[in-house]
C-alpha atoms as a PDB file:
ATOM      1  CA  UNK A   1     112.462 111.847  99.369  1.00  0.00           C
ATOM      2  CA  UNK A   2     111.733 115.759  99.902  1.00  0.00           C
ATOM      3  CA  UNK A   3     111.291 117.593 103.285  1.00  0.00           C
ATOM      4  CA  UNK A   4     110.562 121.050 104.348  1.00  0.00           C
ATOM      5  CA  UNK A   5     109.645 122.490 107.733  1.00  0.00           C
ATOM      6  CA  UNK A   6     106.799 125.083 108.471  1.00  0.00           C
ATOM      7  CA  UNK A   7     106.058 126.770 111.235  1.00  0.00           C
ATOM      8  CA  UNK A   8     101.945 127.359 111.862  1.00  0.00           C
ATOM      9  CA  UNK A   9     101.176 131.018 111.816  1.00  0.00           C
ATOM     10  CA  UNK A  10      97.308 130.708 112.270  1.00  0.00           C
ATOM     11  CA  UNK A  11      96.190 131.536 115.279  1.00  0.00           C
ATOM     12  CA  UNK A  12      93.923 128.434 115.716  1.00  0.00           C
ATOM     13  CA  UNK A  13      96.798 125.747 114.211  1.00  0.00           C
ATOM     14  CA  UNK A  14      95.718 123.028 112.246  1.00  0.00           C
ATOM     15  CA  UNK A  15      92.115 122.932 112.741  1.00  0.00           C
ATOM     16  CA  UNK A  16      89.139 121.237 110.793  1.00  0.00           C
ATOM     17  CA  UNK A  17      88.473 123.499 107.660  1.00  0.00           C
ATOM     18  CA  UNK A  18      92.500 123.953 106.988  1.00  0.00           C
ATOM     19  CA  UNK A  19      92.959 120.488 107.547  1.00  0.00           C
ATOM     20  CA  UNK A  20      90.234 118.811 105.082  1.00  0.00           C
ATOM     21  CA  UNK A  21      91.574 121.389 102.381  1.00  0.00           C
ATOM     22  CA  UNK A  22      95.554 120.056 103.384  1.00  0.00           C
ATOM     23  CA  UNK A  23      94.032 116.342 102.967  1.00  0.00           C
ATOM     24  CA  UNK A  24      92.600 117.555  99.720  1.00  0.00           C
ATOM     25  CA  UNK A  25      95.847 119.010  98.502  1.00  0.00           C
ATOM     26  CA  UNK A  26      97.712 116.129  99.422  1.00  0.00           C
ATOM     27  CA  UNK A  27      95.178 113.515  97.466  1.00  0.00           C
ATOM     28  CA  UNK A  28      96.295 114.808  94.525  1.00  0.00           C
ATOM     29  CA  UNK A  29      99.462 113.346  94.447  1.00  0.00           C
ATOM     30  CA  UNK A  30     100.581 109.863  94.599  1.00  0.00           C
ATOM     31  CA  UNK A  31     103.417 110.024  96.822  1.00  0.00           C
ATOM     32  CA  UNK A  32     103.171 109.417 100.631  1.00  0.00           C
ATOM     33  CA  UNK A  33     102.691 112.208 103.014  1.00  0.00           C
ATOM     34  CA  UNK A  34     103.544 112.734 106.246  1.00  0.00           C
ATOM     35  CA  UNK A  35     103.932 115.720 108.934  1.00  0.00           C
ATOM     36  CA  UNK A  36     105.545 115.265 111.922  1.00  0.00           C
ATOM     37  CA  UNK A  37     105.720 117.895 114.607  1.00  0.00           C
ATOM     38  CA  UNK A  38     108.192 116.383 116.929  1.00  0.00           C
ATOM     39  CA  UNK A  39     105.945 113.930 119.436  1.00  0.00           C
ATOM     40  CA  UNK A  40     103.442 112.674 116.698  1.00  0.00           C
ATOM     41  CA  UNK A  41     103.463 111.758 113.213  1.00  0.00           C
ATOM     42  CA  UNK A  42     100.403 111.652 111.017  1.00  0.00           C
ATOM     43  CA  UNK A  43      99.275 110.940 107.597  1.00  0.00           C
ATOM     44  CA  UNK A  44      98.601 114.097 105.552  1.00  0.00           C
ATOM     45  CA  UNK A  45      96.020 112.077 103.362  1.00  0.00           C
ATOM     46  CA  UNK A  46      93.832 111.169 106.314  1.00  0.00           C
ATOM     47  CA  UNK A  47      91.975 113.984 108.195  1.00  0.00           C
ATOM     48  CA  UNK A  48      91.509 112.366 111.941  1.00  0.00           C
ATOM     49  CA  UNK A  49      95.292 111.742 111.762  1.00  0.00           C
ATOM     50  CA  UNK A  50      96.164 115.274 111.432  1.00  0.00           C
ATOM     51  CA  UNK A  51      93.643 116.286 114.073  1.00  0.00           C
ATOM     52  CA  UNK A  52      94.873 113.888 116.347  1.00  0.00           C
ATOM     53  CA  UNK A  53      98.390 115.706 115.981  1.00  0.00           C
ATOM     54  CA  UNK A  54      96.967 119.134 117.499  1.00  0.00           C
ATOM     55  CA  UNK A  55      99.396 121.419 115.890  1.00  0.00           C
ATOM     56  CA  UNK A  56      98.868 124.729 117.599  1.00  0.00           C
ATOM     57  CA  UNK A  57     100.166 128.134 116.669  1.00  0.00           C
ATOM     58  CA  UNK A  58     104.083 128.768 117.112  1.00  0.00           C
ATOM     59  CA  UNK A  59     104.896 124.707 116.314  1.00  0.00           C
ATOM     60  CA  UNK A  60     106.874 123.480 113.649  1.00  0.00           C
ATOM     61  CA  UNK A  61     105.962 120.713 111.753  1.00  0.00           C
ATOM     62  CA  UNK A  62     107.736 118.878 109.319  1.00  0.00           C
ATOM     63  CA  UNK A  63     106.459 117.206 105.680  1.00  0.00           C
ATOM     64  CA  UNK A  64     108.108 114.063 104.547  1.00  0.00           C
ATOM     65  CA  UNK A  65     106.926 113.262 100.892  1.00  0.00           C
ATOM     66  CA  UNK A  66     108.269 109.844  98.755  1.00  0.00           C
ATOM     67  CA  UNK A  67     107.341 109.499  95.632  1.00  0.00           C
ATOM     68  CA  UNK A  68     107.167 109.750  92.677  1.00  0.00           C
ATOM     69  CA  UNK A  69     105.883 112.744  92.175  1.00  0.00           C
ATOM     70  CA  UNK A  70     107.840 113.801  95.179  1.00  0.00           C
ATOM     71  CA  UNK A  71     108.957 117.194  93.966  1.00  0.00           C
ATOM     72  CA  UNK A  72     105.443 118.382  92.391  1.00  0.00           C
ATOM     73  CA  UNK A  73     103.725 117.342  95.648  1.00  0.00           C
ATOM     74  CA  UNK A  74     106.562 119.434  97.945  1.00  0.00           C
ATOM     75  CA  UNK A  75     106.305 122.408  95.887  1.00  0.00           C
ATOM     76  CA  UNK A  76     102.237 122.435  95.662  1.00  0.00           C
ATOM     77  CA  UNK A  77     102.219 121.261  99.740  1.00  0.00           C
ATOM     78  CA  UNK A  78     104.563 124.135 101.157  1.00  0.00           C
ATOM     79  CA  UNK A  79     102.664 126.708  98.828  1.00  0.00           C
ATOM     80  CA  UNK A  80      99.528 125.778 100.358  1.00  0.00           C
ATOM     81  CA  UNK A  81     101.189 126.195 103.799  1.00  0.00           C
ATOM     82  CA  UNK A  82     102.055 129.383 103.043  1.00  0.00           C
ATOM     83  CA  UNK A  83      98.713 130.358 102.273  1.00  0.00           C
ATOM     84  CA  UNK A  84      96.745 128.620 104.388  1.00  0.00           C
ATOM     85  CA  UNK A  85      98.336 127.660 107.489  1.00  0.00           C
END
């Protein structure tokens, strides 16, 4: 199991174009994703579930990945935070 915490710098937090590309990103892999920001949990593979979160600017969320593929996915999933979110 890998973890790693991000805090959202975009002004508008997760919202719908940053999100579908996140659910794309985390397709590719076959381990389980999850981001949890502290009073919800949601599936990083399923778009409503991260919109129902409503991560907003300042939070911190944190990615749980298990797999196997695990490390791939946690490396390719915090870059695209970086760049992204």
């Amino acid at each position: 199991m890998k973890e790693f915490e991000y805090t959202i710098t975009d002004e508008l937090g997760i919202h719908a174009r940053p999100a579908g590309l996140l659910v794309k990103k985390a397709a590719e892999f076959a381990s389980t994703v999850s981001v949890d920001n502290g009073t919800k949990k949601g599936d990083a593979k399923k778009i409503m579930s991260l919109m129902m979160m409503a991560v907003k600017q300042g939070q911190t969320v944190k990615f749980t990945i298990e797999g196997p593929d695990e490390d791939a996915a946690a490396q390719a999933l915090e870059a695209f935070m970086k760049e992204n979110l």
